[in-house]
N, C-alpha and C. Protein backbone atom coordinates (compact mmCIF):
# COMPACT_ATOMS: atom_id res chain seq x y z
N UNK A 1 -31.54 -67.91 2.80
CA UNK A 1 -32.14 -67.29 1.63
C UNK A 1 -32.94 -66.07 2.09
N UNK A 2 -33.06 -64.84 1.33
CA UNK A 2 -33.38 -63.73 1.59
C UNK A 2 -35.52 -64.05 1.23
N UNK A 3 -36.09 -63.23 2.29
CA UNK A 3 -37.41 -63.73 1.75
C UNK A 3 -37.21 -62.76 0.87
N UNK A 4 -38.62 -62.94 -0.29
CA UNK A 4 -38.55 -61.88 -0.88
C UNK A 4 -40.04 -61.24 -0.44
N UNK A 5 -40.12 -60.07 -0.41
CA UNK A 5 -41.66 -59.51 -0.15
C UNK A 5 -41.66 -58.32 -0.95
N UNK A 6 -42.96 -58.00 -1.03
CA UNK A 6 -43.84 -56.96 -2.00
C UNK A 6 -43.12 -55.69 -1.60
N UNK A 7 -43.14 -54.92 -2.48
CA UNK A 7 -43.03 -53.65 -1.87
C UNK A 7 -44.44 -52.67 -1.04
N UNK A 8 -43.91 -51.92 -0.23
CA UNK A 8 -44.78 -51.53 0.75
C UNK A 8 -45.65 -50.80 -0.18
N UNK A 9 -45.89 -50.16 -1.04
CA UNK A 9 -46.97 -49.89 -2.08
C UNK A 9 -47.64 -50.93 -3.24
N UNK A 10 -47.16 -51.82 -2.95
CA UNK A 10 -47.87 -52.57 -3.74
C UNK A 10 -47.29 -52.93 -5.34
N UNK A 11 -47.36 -53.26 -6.10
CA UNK A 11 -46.86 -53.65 -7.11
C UNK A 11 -46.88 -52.96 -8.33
N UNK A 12 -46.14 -52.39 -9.15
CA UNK A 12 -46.73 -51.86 -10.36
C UNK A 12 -47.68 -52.28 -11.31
N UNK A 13 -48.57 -51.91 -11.66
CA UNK A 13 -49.31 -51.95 -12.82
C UNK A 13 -51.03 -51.92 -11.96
N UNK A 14 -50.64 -52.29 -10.54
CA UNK A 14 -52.04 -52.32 -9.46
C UNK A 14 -52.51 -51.05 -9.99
N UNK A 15 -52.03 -49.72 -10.22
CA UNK A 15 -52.76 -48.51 -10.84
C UNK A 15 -52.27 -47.76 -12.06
N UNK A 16 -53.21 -47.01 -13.24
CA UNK A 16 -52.61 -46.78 -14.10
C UNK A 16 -51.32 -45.91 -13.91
N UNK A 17 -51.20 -45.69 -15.17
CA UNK A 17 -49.61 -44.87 -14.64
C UNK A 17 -49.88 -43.41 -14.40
N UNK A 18 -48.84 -43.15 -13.96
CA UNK A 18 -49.54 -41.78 -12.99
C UNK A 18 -49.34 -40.64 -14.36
N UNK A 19 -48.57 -41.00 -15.25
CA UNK A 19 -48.60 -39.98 -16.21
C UNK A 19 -48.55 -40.70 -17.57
N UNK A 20 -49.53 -39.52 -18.29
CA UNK A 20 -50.05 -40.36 -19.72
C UNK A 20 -48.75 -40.94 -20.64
N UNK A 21 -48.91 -41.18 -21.58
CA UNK A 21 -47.37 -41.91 -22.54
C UNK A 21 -47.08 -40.30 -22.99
N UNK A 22 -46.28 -40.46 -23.32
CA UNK A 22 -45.38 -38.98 -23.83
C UNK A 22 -45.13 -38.87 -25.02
N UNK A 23 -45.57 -37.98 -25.31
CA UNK A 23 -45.67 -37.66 -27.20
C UNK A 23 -43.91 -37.15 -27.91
N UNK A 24 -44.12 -36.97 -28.59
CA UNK A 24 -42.50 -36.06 -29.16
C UNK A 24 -42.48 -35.21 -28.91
N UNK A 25 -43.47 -34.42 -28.64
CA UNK A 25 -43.28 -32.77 -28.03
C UNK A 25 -42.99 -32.71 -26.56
N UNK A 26 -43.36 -33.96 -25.54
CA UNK A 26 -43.31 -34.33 -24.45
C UNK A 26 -41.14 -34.06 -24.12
N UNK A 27 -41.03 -35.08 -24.87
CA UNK A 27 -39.53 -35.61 -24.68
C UNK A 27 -38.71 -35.08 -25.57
N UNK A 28 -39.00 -34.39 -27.07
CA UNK A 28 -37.90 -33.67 -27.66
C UNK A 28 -38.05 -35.13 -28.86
N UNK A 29 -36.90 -34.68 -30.10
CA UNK A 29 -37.17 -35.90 -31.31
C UNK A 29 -36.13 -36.73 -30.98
N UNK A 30 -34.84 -36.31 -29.83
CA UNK A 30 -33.69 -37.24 -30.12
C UNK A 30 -33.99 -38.38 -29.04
N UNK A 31 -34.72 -38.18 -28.17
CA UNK A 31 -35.27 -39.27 -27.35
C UNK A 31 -36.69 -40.04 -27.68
N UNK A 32 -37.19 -39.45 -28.40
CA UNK A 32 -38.44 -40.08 -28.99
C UNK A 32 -37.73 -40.70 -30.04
N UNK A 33 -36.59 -40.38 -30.81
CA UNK A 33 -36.22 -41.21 -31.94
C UNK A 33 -35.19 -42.78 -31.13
N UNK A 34 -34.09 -41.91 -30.06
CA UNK A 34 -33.70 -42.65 -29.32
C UNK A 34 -34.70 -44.34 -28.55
N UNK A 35 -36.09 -43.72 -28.14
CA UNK A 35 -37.07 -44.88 -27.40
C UNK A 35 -37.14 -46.10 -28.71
N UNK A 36 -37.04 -45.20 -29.69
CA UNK A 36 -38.01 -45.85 -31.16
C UNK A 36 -37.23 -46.73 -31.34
N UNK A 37 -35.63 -46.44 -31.28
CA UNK A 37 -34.85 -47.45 -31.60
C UNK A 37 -34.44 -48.68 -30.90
N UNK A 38 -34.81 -48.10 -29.35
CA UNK A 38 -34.46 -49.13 -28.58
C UNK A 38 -35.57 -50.16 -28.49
N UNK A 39 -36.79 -49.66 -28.58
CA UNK A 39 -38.23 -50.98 -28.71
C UNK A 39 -37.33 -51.53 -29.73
N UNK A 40 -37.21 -51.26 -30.99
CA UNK A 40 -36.51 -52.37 -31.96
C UNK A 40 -35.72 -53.54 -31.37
N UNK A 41 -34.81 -52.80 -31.08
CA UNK A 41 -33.76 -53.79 -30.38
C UNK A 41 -34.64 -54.45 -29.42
N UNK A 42 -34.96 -54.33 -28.78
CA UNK A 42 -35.53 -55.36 -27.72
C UNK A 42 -37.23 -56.32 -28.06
N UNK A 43 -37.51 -55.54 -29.32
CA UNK A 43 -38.83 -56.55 -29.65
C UNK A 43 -40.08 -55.62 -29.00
N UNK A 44 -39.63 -54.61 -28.61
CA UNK A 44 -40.94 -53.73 -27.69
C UNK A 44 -41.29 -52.74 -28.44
N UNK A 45 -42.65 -51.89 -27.77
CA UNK A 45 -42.95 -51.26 -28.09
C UNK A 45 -41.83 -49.85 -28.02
N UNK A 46 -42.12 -48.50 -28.00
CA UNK A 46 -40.34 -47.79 -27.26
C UNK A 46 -40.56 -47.93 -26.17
N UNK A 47 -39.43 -48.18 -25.10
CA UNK A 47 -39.90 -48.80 -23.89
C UNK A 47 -40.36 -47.30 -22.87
N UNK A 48 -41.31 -47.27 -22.28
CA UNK A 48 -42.25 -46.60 -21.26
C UNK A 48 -40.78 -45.66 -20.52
N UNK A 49 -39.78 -46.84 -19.96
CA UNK A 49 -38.80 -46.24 -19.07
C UNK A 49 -38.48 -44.56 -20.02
N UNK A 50 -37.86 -44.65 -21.07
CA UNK A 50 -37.28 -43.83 -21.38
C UNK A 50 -38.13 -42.81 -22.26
N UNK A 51 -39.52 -43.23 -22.38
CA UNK A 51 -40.46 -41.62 -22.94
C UNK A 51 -40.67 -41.28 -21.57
N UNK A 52 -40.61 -42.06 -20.73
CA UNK A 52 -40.99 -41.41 -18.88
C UNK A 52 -40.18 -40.42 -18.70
N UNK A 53 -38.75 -40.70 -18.39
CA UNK A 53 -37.90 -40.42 -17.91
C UNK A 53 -37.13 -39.15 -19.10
N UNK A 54 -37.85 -39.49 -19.90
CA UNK A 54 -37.04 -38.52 -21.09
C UNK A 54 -37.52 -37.53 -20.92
N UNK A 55 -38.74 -37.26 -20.06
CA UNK A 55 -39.31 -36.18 -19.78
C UNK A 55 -38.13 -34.59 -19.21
N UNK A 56 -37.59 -35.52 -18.64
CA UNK A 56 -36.46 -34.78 -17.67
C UNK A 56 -35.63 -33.96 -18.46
N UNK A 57 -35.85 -34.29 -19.62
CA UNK A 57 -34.75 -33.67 -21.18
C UNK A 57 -32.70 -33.79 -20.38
N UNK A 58 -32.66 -32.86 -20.09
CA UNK A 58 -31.02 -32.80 -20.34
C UNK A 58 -30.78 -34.02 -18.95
N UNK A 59 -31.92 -34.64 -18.27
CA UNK A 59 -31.42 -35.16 -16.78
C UNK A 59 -31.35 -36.36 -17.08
N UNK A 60 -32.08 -36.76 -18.55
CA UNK A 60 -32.30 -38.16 -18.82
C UNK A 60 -31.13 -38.19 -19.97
N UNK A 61 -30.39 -37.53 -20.47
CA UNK A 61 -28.94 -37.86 -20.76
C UNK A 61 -28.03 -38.13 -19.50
N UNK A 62 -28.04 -37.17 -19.15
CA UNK A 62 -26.75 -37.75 -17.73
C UNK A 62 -27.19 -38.98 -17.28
N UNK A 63 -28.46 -39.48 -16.84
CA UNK A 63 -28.71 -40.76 -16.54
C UNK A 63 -28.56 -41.66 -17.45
N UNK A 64 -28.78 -41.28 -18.31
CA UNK A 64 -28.24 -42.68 -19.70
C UNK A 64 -27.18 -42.81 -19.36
N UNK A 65 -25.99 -42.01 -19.62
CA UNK A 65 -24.68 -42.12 -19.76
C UNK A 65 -24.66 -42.89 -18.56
N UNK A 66 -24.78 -42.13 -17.11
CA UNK A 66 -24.16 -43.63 -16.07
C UNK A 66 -25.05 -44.69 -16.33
N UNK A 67 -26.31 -44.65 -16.35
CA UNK A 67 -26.52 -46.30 -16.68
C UNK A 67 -25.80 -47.21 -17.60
N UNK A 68 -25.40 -46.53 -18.91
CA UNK A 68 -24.92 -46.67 -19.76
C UNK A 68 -23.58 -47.38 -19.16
N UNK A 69 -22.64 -46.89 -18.48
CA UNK A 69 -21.52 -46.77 -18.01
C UNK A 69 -21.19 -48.20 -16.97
N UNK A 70 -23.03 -48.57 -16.31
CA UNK A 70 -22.40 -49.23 -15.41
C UNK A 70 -22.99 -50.50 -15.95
N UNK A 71 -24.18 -50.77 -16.78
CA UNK A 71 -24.56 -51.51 -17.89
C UNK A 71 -25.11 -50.83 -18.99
N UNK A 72 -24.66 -51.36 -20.43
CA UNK A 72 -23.71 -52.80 -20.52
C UNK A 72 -21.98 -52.41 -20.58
N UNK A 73 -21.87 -51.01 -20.41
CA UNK A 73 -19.78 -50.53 -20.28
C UNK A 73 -19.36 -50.53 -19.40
N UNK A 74 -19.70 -51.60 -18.17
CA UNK A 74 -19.04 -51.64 -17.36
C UNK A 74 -18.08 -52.78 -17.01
N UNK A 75 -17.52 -53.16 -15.95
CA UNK A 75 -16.38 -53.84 -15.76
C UNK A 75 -16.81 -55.76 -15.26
N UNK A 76 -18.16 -55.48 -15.19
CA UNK A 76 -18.51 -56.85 -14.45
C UNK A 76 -19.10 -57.22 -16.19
N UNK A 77 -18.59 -59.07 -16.44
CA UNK A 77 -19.32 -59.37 -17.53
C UNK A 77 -20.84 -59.19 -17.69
N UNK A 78 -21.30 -59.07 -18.60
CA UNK A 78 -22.74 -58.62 -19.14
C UNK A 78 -23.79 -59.55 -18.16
N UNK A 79 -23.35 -61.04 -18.34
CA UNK A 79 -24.39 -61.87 -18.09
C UNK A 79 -24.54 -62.02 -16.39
N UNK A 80 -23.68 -61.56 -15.93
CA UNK A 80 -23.35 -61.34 -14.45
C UNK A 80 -24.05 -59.58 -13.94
N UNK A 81 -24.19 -58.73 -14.61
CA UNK A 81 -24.58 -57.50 -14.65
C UNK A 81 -26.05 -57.98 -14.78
N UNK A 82 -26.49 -58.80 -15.37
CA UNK A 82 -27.83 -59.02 -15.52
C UNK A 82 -28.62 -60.16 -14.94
N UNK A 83 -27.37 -61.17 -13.89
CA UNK A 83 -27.62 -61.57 -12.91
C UNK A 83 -28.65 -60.46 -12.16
N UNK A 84 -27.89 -59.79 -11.49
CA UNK A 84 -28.09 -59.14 -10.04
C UNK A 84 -28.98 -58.00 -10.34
N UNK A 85 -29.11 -57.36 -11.59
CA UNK A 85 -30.45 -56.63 -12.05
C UNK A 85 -31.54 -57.79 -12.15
N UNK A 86 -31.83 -58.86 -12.56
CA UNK A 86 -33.23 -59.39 -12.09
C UNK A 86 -33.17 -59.49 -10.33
N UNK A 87 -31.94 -59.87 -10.07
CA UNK A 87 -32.24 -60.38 -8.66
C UNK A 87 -32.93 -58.61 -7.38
N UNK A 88 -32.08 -57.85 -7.98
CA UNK A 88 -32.64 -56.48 -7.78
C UNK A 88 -34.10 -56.41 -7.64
N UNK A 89 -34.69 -56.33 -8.87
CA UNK A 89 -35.95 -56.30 -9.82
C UNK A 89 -37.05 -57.84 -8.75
N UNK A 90 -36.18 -58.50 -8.38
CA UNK A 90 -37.63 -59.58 -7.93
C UNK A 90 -37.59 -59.47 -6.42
N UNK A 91 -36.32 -58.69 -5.87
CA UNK A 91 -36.45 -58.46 -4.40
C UNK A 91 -37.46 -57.00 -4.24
N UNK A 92 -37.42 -55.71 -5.13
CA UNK A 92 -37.74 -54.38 -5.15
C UNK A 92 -39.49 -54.76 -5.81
N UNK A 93 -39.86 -56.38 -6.31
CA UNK A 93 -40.74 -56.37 -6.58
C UNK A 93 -41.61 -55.37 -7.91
N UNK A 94 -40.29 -55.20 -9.34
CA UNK A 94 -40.09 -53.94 -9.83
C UNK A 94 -40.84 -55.45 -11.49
N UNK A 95 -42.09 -55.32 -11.60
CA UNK A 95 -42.16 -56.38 -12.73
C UNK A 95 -41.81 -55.49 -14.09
N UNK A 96 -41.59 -54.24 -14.24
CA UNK A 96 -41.41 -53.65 -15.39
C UNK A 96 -39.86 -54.20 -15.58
N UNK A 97 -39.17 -54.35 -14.61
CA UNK A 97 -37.47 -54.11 -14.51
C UNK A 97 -37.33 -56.01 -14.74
N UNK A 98 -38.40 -56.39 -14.13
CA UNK A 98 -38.36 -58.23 -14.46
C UNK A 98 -38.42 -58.35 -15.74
N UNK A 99 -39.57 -57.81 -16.37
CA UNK A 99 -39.88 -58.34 -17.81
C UNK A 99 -38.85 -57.94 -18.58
N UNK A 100 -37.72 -56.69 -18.65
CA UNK A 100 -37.64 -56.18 -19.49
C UNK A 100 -35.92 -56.61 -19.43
N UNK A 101 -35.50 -57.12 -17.91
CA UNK A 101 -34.09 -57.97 -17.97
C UNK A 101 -34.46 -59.07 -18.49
N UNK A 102 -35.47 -60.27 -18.19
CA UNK A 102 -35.59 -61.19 -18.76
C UNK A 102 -35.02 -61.51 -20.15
N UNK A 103 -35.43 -60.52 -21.50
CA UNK A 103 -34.92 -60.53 -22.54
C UNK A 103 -33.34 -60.24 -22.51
N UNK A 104 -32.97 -59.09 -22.12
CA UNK A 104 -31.83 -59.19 -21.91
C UNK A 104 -30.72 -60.30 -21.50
N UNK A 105 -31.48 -60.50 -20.18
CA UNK A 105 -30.55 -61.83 -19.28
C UNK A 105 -30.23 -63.00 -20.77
N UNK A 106 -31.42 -63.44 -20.98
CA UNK A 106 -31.07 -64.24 -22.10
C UNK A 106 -30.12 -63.80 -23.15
N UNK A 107 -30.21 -62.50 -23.30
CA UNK A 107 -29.69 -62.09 -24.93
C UNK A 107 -27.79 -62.25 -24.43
N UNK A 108 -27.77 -62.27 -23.25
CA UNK A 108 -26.12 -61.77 -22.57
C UNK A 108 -25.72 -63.35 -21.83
N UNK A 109 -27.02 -64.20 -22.01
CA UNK A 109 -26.03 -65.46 -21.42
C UNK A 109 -26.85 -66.33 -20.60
N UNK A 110 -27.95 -66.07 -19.80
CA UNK A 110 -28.46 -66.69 -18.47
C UNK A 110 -28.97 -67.39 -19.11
N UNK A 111 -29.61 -68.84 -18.90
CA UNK A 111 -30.46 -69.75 -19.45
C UNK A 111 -31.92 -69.19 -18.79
N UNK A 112 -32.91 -70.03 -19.59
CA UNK A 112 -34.43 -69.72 -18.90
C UNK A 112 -34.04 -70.05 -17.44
N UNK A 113 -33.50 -71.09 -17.14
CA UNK A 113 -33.58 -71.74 -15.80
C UNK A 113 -32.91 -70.88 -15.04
N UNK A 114 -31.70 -70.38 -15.36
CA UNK A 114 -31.47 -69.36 -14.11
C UNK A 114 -31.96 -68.06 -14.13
N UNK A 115 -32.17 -67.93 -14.66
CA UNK A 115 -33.52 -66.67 -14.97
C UNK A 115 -34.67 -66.62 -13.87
N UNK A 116 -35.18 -68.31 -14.35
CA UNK A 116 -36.02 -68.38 -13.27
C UNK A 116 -35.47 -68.49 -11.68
N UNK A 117 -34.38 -69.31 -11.79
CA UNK A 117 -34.21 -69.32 -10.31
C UNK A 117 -33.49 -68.38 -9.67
N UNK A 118 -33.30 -67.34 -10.45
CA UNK A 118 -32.82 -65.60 -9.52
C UNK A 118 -34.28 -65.42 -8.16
N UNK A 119 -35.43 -65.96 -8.46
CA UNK A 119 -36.15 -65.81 -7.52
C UNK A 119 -35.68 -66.61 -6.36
N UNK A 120 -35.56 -67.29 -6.51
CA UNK A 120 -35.29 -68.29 -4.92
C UNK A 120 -33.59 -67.98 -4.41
N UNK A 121 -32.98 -67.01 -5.28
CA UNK A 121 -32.04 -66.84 -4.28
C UNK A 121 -30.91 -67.27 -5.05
N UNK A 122 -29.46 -67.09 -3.81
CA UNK A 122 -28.37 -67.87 -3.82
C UNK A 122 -28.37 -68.67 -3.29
N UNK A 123 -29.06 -68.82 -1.96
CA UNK A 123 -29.09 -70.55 -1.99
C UNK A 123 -29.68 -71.88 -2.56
N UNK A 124 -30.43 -71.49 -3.56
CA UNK A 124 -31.26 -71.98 -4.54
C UNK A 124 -29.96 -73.13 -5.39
N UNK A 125 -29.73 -74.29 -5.66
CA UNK A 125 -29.00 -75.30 -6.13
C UNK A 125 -28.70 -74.78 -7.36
N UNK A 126 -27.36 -74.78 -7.97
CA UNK A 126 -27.10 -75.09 -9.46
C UNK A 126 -25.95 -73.52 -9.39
N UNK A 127 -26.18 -72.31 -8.68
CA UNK A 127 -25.64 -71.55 -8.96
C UNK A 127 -24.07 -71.77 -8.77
N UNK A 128 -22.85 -70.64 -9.57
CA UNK A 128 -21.36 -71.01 -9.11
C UNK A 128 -21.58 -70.66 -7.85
N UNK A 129 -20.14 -70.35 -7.46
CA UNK A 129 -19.96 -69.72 -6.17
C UNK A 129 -19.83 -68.78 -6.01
N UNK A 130 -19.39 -67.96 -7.58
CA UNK A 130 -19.29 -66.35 -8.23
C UNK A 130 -20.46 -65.68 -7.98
N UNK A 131 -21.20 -66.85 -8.86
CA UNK A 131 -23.31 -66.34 -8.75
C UNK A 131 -23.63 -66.38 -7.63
N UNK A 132 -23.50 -67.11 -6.71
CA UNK A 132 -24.10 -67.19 -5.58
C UNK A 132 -23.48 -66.10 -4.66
N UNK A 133 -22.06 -65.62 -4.70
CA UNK A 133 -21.86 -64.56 -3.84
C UNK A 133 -22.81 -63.11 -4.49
N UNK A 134 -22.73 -62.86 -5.85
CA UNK A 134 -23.24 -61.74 -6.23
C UNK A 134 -24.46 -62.03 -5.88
N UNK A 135 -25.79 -62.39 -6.00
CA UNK A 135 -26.86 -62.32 -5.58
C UNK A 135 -26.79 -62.79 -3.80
N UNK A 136 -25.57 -62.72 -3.27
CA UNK A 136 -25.82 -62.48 -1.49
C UNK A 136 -25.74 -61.34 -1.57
N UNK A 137 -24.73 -60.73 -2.16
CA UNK A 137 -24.03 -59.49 -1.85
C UNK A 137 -25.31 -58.55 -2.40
N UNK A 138 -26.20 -58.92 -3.48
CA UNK A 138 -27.44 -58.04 -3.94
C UNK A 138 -28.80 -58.00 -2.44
N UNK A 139 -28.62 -59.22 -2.28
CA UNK A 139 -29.92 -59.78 -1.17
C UNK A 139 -29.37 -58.56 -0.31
N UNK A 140 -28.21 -58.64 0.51
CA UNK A 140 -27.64 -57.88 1.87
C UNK A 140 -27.80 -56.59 1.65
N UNK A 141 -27.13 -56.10 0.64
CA UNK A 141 -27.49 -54.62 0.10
C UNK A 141 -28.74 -53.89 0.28
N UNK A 142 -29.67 -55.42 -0.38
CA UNK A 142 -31.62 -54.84 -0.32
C UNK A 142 -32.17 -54.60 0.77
N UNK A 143 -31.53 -55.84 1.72
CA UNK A 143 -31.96 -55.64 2.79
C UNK A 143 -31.22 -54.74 4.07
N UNK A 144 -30.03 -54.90 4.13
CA UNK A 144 -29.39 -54.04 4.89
C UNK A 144 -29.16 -53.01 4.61
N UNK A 145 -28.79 -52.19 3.26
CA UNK A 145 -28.22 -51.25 3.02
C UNK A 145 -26.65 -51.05 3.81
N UNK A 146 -26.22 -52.37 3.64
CA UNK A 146 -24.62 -52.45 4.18
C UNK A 146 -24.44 -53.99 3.33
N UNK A 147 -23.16 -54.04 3.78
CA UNK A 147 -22.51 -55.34 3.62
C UNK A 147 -21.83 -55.46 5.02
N UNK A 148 -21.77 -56.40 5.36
CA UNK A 148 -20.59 -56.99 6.67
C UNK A 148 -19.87 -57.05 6.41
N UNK A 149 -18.82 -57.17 7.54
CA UNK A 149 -17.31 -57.31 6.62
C UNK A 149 -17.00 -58.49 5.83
N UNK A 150 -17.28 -60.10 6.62
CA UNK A 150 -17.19 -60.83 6.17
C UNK A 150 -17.89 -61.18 4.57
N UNK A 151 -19.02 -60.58 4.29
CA UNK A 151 -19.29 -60.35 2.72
C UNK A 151 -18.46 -59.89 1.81
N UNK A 152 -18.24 -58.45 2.68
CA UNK A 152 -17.07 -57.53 1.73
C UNK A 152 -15.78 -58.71 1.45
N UNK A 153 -15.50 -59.18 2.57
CA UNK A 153 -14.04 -59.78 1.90
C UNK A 153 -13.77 -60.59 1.32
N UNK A 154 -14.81 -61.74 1.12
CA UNK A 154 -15.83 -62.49 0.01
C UNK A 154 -15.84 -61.82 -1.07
N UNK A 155 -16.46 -60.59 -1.19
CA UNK A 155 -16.64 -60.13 -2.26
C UNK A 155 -15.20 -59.33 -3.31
N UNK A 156 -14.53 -58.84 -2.36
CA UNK A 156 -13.12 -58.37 -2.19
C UNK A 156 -12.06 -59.56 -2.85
N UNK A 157 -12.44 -60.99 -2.56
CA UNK A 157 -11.36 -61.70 -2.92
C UNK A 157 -11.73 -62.43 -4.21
N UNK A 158 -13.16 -61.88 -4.76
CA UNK A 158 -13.65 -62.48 -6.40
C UNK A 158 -13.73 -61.28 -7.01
N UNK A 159 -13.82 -60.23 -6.43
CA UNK A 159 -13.60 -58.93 -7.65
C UNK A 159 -12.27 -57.93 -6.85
N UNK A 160 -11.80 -57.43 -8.11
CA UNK A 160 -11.02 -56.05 -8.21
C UNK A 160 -11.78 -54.81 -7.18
N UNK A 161 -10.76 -53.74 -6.64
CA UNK A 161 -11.85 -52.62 -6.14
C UNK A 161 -12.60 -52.23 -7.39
N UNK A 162 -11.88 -51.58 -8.07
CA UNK A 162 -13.56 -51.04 -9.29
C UNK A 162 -14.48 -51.73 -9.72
N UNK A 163 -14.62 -53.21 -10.04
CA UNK A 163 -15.30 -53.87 -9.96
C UNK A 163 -16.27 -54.22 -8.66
N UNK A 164 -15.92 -54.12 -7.42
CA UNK A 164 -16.73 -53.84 -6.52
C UNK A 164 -17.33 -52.75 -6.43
N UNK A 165 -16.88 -51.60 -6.28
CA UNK A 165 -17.78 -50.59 -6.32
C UNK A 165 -18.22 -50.09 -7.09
N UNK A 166 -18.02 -51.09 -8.29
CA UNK A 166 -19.27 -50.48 -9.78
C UNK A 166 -19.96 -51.96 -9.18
N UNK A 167 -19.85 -52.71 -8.69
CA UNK A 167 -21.07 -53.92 -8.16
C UNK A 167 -22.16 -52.90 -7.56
N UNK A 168 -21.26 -52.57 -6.20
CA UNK A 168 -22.29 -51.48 -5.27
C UNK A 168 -23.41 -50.75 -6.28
N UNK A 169 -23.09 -49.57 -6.70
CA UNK A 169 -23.19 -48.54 -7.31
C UNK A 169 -24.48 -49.35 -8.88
N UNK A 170 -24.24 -50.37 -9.41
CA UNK A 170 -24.91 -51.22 -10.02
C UNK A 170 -26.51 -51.39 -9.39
N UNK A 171 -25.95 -52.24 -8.06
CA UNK A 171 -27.42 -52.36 -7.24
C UNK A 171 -28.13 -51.40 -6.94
N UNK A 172 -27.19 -50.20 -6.01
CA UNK A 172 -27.89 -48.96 -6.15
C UNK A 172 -28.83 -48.97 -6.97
N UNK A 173 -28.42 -48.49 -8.21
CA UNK A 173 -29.43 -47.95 -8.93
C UNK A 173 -30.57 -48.53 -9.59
N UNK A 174 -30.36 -49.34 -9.93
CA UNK A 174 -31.64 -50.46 -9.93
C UNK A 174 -32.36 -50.62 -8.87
N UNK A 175 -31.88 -50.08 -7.78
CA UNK A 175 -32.86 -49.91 -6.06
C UNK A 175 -33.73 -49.04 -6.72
N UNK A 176 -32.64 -47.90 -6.80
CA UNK A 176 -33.51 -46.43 -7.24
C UNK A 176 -34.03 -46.56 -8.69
N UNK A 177 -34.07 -47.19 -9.49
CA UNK A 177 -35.24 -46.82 -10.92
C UNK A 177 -36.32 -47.98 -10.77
N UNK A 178 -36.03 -48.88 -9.48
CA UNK A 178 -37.00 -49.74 -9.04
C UNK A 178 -38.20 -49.13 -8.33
N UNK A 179 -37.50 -47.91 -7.69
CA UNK A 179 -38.41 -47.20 -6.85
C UNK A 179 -39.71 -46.35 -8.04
N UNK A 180 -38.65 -45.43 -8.65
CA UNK A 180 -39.22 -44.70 -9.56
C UNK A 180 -40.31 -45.06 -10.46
N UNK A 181 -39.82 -46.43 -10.90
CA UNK A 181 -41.00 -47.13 -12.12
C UNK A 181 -42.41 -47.67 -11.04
N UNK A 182 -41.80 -48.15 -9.57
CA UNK A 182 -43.05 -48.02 -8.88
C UNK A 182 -44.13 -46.72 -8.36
N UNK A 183 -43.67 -45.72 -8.33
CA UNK A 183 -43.88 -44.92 -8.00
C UNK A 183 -45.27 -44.18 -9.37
N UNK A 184 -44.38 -44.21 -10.60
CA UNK A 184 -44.80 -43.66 -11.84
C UNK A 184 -45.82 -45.22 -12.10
N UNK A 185 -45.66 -46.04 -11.78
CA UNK A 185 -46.55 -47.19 -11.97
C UNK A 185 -46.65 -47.54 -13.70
N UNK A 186 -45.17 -47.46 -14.00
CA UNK A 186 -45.21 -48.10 -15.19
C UNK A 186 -45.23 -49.27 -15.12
N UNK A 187 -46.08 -49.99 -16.69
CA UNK A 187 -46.26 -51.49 -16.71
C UNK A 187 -45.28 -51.92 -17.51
N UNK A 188 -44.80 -53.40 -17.65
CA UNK A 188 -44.17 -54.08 -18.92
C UNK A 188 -44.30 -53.60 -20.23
N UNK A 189 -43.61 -53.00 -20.80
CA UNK A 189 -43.56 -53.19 -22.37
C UNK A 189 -44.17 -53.86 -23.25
N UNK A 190 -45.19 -53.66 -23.93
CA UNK A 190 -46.00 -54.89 -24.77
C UNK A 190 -45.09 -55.17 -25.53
N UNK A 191 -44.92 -55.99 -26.66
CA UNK A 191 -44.22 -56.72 -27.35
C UNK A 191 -44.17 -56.07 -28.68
N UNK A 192 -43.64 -55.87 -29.73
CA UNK A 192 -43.93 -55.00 -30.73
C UNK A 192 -44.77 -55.33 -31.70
N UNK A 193 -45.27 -55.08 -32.07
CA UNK A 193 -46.62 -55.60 -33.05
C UNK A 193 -45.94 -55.48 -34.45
């Protein structure tokens, strides 16, 4: 089992966020209308990620679209896509990216219980052998920034190539907006009032 440890800065929400919430003049109306809609859907306030990031104006479309692309239009089922984003999220130590799959994970399939036990791993009891390779293949990634071969061909003989390297490319980026939301020290989403 992979330990899991803190990230070397410490955790989000330890300091406020490094930049205030973002108004409509901040982000433009189609992403401020865009945030508005998505708190709906998810029960939140508009979520922090995307008045943050909307800042970027034309950079935070292209990033939608591939996120978009690799969840939820991508080739691995939903509830398996949202496997390996918590397992991401509790190795990168990312609690904005915890709280905010949590709802998801559920809404696409995971029970509370495996929800909870994305923390302890793949070797943690109850998982398939599907689940349990994808959260190795997430652990190795976090920690190595490789796979071995013997993973790869593991991984090679339960998925398709595009399905593997939209796996890869999946973790990736949840590495990287794990980084980012630590960095910007965004907190969880309050709940919508």
């Amino acid at each position: 089992m992979t330990e899991v440890r803190p990230a070397p800065h410490g955790t989000e929400g330890a300091h406020r966020a490094r930049l205030a919430p973002a108004t409509r003049a901040d982000v433009g109306r189609l992403v401020w209308a865009f945030a508005g809609l998505a708190g709906r859907k998810t029960g939140t306030e508009p979520p922090a990620i995307f008045l943050t990031l909307g800042r970027t104006r034309g950079l935070f479309w292209g990033w939608l679209h591939f996120a978009g692309r690799l969840m939820p239009g991508g080739t691995l089922p939903r509830r398996e896509s949202e496997l390996v984003i918590l397992r991401v999220a509790t190795l990168a130590d990312s609690a904005y990216e915890r709280a905010h799959h949590r709802r998801l994970g559920r809404a696409a399939g995971l029970s509370h219980d495996e929800i909870d036990r994305v923390e302890l791993g793949a070797d943690a009891p109850g998982w398939s052998t599907r689940d349990a390779l994808l959260l190795r293949v997430t652990d190795e990634l976090h920690r190595d920034r490789d796979l071995c071969d013997e993973t790869w061909a593991e991984l090679r003989a339960e998925l398709d190539e595009r399905s593997a390297i939209e796996l890869l490319l999946l973790i990736g980026h949840y590495e990287m907006l794990a980084t980012t939301l630590h960095t910007l020290r965004l907190t969880p989403d309050r709940p919508r009032r």
